[in-house]
Protein backbone atom coordinates (compact mmCIF):
# COMPACT_ATOMS: atom_id res chain seq x y z
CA UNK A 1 -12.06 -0.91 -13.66
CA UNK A 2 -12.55 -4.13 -14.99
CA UNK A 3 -11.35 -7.94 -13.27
CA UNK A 4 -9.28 -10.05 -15.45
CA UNK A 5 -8.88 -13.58 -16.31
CA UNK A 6 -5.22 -14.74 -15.49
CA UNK A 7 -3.76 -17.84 -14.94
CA UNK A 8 -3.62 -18.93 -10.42
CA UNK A 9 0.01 -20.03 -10.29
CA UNK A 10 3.13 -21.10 -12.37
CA UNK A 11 3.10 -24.80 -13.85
CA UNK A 12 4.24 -27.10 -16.40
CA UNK A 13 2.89 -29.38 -18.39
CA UNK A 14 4.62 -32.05 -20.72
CA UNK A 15 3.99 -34.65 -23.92
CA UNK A 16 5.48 -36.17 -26.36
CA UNK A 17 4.76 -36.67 -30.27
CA UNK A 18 6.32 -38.84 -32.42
CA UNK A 19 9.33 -38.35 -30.06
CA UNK A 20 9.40 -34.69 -29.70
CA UNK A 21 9.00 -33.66 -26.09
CA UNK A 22 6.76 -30.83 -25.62
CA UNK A 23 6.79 -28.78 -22.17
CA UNK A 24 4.04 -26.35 -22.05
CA UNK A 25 5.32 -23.20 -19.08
CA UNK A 26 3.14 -20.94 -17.68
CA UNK A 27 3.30 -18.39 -14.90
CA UNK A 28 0.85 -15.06 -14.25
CA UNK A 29 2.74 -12.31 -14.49
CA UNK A 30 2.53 -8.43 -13.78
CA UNK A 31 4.37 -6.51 -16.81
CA UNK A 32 5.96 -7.08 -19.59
CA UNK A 33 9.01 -6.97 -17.64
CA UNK A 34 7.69 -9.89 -16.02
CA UNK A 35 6.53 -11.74 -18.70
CA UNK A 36 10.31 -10.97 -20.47
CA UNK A 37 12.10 -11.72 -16.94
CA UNK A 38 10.17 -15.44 -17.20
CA UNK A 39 10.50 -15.92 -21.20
CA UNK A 40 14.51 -15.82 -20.24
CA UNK A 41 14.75 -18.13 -17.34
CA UNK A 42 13.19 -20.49 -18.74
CA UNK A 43 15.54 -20.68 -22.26
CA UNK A 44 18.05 -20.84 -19.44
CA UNK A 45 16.93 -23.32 -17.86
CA UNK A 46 16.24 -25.23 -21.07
CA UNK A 47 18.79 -24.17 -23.02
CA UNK A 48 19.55 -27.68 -24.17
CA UNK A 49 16.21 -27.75 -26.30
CA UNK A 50 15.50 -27.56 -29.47
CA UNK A 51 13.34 -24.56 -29.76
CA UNK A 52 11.50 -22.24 -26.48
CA UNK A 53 8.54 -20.50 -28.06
CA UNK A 54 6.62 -17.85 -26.14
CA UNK A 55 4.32 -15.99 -25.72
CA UNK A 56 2.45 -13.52 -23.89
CA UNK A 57 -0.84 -11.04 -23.22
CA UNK A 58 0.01 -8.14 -20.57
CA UNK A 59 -1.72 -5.35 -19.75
CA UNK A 60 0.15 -2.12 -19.64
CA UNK A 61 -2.59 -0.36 -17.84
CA UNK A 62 -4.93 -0.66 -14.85
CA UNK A 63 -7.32 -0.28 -17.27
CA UNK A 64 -6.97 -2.84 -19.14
CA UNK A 65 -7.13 -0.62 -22.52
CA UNK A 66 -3.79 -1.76 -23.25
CA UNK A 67 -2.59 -4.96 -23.91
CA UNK A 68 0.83 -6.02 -24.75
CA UNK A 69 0.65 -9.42 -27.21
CA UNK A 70 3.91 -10.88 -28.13
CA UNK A 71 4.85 -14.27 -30.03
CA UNK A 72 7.58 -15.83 -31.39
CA UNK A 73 8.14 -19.18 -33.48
CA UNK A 74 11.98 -19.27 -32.11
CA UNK A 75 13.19 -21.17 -35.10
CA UNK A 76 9.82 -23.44 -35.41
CA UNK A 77 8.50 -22.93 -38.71
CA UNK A 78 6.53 -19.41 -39.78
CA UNK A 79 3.33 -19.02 -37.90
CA UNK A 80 3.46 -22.58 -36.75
CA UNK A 81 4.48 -22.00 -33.02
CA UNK A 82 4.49 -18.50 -31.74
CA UNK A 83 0.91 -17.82 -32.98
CA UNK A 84 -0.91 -20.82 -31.93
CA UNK A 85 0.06 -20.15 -28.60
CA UNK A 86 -0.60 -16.67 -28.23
CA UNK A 87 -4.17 -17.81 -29.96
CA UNK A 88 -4.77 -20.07 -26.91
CA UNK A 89 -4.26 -16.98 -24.81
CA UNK A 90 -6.50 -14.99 -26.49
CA UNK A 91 -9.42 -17.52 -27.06
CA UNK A 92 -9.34 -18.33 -23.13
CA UNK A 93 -9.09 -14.29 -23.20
CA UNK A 94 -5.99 -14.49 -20.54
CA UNK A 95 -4.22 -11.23 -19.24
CA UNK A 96 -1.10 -10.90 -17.37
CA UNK A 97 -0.28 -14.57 -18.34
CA UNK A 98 3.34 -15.97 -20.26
CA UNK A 99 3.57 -19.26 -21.95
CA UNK A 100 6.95 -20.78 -22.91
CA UNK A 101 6.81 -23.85 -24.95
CA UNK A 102 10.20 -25.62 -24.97
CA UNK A 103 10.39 -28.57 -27.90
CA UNK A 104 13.40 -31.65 -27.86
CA UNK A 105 13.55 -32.45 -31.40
CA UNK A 106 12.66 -36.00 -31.61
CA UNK A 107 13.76 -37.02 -35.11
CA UNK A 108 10.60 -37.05 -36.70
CA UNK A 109 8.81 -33.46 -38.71
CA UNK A 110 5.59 -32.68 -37.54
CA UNK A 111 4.99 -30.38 -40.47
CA UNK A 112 3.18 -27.40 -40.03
CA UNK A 113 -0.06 -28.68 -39.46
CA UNK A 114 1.25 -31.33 -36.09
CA UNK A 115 3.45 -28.46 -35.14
CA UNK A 116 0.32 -26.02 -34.97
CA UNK A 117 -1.75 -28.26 -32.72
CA UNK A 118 1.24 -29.56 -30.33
CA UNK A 119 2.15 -26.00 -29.48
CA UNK A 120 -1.91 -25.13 -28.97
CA UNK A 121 -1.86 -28.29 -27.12
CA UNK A 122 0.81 -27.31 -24.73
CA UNK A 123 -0.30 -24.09 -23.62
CA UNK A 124 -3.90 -25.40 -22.80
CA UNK A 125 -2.48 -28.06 -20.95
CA UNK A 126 -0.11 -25.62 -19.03
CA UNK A 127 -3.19 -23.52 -18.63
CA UNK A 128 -5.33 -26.51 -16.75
CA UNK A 129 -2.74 -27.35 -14.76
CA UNK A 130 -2.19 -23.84 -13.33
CA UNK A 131 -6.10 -22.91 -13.21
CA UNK A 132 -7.63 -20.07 -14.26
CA UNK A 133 -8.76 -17.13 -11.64
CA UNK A 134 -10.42 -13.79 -11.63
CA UNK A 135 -8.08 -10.84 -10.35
CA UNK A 136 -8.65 -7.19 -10.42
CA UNK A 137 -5.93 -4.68 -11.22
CA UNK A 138 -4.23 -3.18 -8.13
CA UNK A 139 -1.72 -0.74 -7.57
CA UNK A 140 1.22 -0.84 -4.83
CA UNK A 141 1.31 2.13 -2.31
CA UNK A 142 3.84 2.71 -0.27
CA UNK A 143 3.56 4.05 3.39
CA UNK A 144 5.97 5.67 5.60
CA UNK A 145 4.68 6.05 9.48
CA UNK A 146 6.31 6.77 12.64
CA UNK A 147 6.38 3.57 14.93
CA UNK A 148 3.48 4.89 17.30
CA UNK A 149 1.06 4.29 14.40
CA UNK A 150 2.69 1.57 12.77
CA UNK A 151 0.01 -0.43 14.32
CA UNK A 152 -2.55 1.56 13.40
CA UNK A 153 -2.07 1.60 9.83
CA UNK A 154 -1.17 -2.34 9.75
CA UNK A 155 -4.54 -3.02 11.58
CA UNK A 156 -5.66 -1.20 8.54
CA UNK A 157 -4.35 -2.79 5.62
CA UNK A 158 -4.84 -6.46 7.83
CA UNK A 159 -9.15 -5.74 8.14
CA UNK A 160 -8.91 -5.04 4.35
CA UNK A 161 -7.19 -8.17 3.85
CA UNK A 162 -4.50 -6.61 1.23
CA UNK A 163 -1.17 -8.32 0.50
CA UNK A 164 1.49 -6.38 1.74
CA UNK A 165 5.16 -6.30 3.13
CA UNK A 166 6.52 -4.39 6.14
CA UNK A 167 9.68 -3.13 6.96
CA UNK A 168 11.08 -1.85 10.70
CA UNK A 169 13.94 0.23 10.22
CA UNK A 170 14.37 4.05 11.72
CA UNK A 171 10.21 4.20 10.80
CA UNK A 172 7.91 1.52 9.26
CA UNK A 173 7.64 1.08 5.83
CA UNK A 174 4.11 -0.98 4.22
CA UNK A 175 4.32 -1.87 1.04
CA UNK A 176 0.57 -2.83 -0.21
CA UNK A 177 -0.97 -4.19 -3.23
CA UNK A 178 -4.45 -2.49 -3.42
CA UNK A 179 -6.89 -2.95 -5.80
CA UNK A 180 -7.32 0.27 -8.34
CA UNK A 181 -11.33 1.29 -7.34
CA UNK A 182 -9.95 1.23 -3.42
CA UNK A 183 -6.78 2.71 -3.44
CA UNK A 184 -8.12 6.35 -3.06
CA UNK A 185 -10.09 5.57 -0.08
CA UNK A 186 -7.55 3.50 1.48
CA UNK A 187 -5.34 6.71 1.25
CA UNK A 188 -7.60 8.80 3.05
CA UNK A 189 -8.55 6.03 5.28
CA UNK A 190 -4.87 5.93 6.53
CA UNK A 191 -4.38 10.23 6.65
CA UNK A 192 -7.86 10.08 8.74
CA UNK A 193 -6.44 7.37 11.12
CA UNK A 194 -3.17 8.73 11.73
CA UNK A 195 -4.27 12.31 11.26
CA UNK A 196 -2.15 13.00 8.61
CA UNK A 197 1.13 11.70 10.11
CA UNK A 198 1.88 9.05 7.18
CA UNK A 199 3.48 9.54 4.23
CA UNK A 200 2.09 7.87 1.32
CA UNK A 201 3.07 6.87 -2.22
């Protein structure tokens, strides 16, 4: 169950050549929903530009075996857009990560060659600005308790240090990221605690 490389948090990063602006996006993201969800709010938000070229590397599987790549030049001249920035992806070898790259047309043609290294140069400078982190795949798991060992099973999921969310309705709902290798014993962990009296996803 291999970590990942991803990107630490959303950012943007801008320049301008030969008056074009360039504005390099980037947010980690955890499927190719995700990655699609982020590709369209940001031509909305830009929807003024010129051109919004992404791209993206998702996995599709804890594993890692599959990986989702997607690019497109949006207009931008054949293989001078889309690719370079999906190549920036892949030479930093970046998972779970989308780049936008929105252009204003500043009057002036790059030509294939400027366009190739503007849209490289956007995504790397997205990609500093957000930072670069280790993560390891994790699953949610849901949990379903009785409010007599909702504090049980909280204490629990707080000692491991998980991200989670709770909900107090009729019972107590956890939702919990976990990562992959620990999500077994974390399940038994919680049936052992509560002797049995949790329902788990």
């Amino acid at each position: 169950m291999d970590s990942y490389t991803t990107v630490a948090e959303p950012a943007t990063a801008s320049f301008e050549i030969q008056g074009s602006e360039f504005l390099g996006h980037v947010r980690p993201v955890e499927s190719v929903e995700a990655a699609d969800t982020f590709v369209d709010e940001v031509r909305e938000t830009y929807a003024d530009a010129t051109h919004n070229v992404p791209a993206y590397r998702v996995r599709t599987d804890p594993d890692g075996e599959f990986l989702r790549e997607y690019s497109s030049d949006d207009g931008e001249p054949s293989g001078s857009a889309g690719k370079p920035a999906l190549s920036v992806l892949q030479g930093q070898a970046l998972e779970n990560v989308a780049v936008v790259v929105t252009r204003y047309y500043g009057g002036t043609n790059l030509g294939v060659g400027g366009l190739v290294r503007a849209y490289s140069r956007a995504v790397k400078d997205a990609v500093d600005a957000a930072g670069v982190v280790e993560r390891r795949p994790h699953e949610r798991v849901a949990i379903g308790v009785d409010y007599d060992d909702s504090g049980t099973v909280r204490g629990i999921i707080e000692s491991e240090g998980y991200d989670f969310d709770a909900a107090y309705a009729e019972a107590v709902t956890f939702d919990v990221a976990v990562p992959v290798p620990e999500a077994d014993d974390f399940r038994d962990r919680l049936r052992s605690a509560t002797s049995g009296r949790v329902d788990i996803e």
